[in-house]
Protein backbone atom coordinates (compact mmCIF):
# COMPACT_ATOMS: atom_id res chain seq x y z
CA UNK A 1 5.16 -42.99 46.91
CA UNK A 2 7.75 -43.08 49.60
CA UNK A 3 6.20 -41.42 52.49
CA UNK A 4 3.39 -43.79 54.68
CA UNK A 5 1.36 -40.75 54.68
CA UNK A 6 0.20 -39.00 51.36
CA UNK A 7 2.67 -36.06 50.43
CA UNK A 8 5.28 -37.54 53.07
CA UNK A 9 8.79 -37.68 51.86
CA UNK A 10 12.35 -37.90 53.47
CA UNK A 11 14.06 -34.47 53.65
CA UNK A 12 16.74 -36.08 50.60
CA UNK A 13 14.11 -35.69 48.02
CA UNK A 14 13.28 -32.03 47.79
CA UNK A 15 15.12 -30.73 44.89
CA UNK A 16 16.63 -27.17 44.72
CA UNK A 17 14.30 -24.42 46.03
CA UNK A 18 11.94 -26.71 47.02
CA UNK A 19 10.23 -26.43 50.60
CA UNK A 20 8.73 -28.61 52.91
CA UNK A 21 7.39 -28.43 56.65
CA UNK A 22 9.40 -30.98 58.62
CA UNK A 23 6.84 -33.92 60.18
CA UNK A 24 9.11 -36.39 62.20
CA UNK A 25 12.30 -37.59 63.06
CA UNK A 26 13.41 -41.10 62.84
CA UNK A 27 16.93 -41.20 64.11
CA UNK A 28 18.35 -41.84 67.27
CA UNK A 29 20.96 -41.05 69.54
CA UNK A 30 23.93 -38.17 68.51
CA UNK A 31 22.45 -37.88 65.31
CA UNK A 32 18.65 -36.93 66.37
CA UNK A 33 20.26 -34.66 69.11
CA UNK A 34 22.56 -32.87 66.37
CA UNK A 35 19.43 -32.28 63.84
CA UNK A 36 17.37 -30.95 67.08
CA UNK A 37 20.55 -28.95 68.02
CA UNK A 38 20.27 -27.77 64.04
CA UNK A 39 16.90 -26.32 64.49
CA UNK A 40 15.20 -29.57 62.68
CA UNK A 41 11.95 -29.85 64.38
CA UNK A 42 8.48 -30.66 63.80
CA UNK A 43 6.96 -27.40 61.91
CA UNK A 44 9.92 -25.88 60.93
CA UNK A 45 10.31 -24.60 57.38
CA UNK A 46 12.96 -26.14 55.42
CA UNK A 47 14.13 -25.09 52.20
CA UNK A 48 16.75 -27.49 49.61
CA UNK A 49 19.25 -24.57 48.38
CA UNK A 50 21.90 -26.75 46.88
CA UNK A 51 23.60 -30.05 46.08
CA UNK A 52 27.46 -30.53 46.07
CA UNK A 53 28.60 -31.66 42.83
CA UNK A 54 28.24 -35.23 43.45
CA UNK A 55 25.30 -34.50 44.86
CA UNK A 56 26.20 -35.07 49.14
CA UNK A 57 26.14 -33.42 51.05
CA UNK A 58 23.27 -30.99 50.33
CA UNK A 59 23.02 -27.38 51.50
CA UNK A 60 19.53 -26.41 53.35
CA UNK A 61 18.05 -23.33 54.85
CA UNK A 62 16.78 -23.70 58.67
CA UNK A 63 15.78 -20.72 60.45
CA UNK A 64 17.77 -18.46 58.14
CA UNK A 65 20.44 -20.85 58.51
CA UNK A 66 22.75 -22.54 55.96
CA UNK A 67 23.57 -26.01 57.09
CA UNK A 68 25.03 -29.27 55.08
CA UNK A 69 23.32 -32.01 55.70
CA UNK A 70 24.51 -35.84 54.26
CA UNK A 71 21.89 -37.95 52.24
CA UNK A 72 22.21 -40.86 54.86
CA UNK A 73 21.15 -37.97 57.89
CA UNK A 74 18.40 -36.19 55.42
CA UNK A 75 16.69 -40.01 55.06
CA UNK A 76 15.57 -40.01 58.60
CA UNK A 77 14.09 -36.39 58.51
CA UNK A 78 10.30 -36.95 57.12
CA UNK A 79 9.31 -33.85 55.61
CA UNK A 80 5.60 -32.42 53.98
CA UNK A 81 6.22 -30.49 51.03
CA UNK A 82 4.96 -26.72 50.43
CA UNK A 83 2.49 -26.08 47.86
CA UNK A 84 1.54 -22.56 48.24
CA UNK A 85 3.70 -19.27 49.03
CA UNK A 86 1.21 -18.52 51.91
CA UNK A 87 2.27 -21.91 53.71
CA UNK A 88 5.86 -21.30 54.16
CA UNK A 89 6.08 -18.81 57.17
C-alpha cells in the first residue's frame, strides 16, 4: 500500500473514471499555489477522465473542470478513493 493511511493514494493512481476525495497536499511553493489556484483542495471531488497516450499528462475533472495535470504534480496530491455513488457530491 502506498498511502500512510489505509485507502490513501497519490492522485497518479486513480485509473480512468475513478474518483477520489482529495486529503492533502505535499508540495510547495508555485506548484501548491497553482493546484490551490486549480480548485485542488482538501474535500474536493476529483475524478481521472483520461491519460494521454503515453500516459502524462492525465486529464481530471475538478469542479466541473477539465484540467491536465503531469504525473510528477499528481504525486504530491494524496487522494481517498470513492467507494459508493452517494459519496461523490
Amino acid at each position: 500500500m502506498v498511502g500512510s493511511k489505509q485507502g490513501i493514494i497519490p492522485l497518479a493512481e486513480l485509473l480512468p473514471g475513478d474518483k477520489a476525495k482529495v486529503v492533502a497536499l505535499s508540495g510547495e511553493g508555485l506548484v501548491r499555489r497553482r493546484l490551490l489556484d486549480l480548485g485542488i483542495v482538501p474535500q474536493t471531488v476529483v475524478e481521472a477522465v483520461r491519460r494521454s497516450p503515453i500516459g502524462d499528462p492525465v486529464a481530471y475533472r475538478v469542479r466541473g473542470t477539465l484540467i491536465g495535470l503531469r504525473k510528477e504534480d499528481a504525486m504530491k496530491i494524496m487522494v481517498e478513493p470513492l467507494r459508493n455513488k452517494e459519496e461523490d457530491k
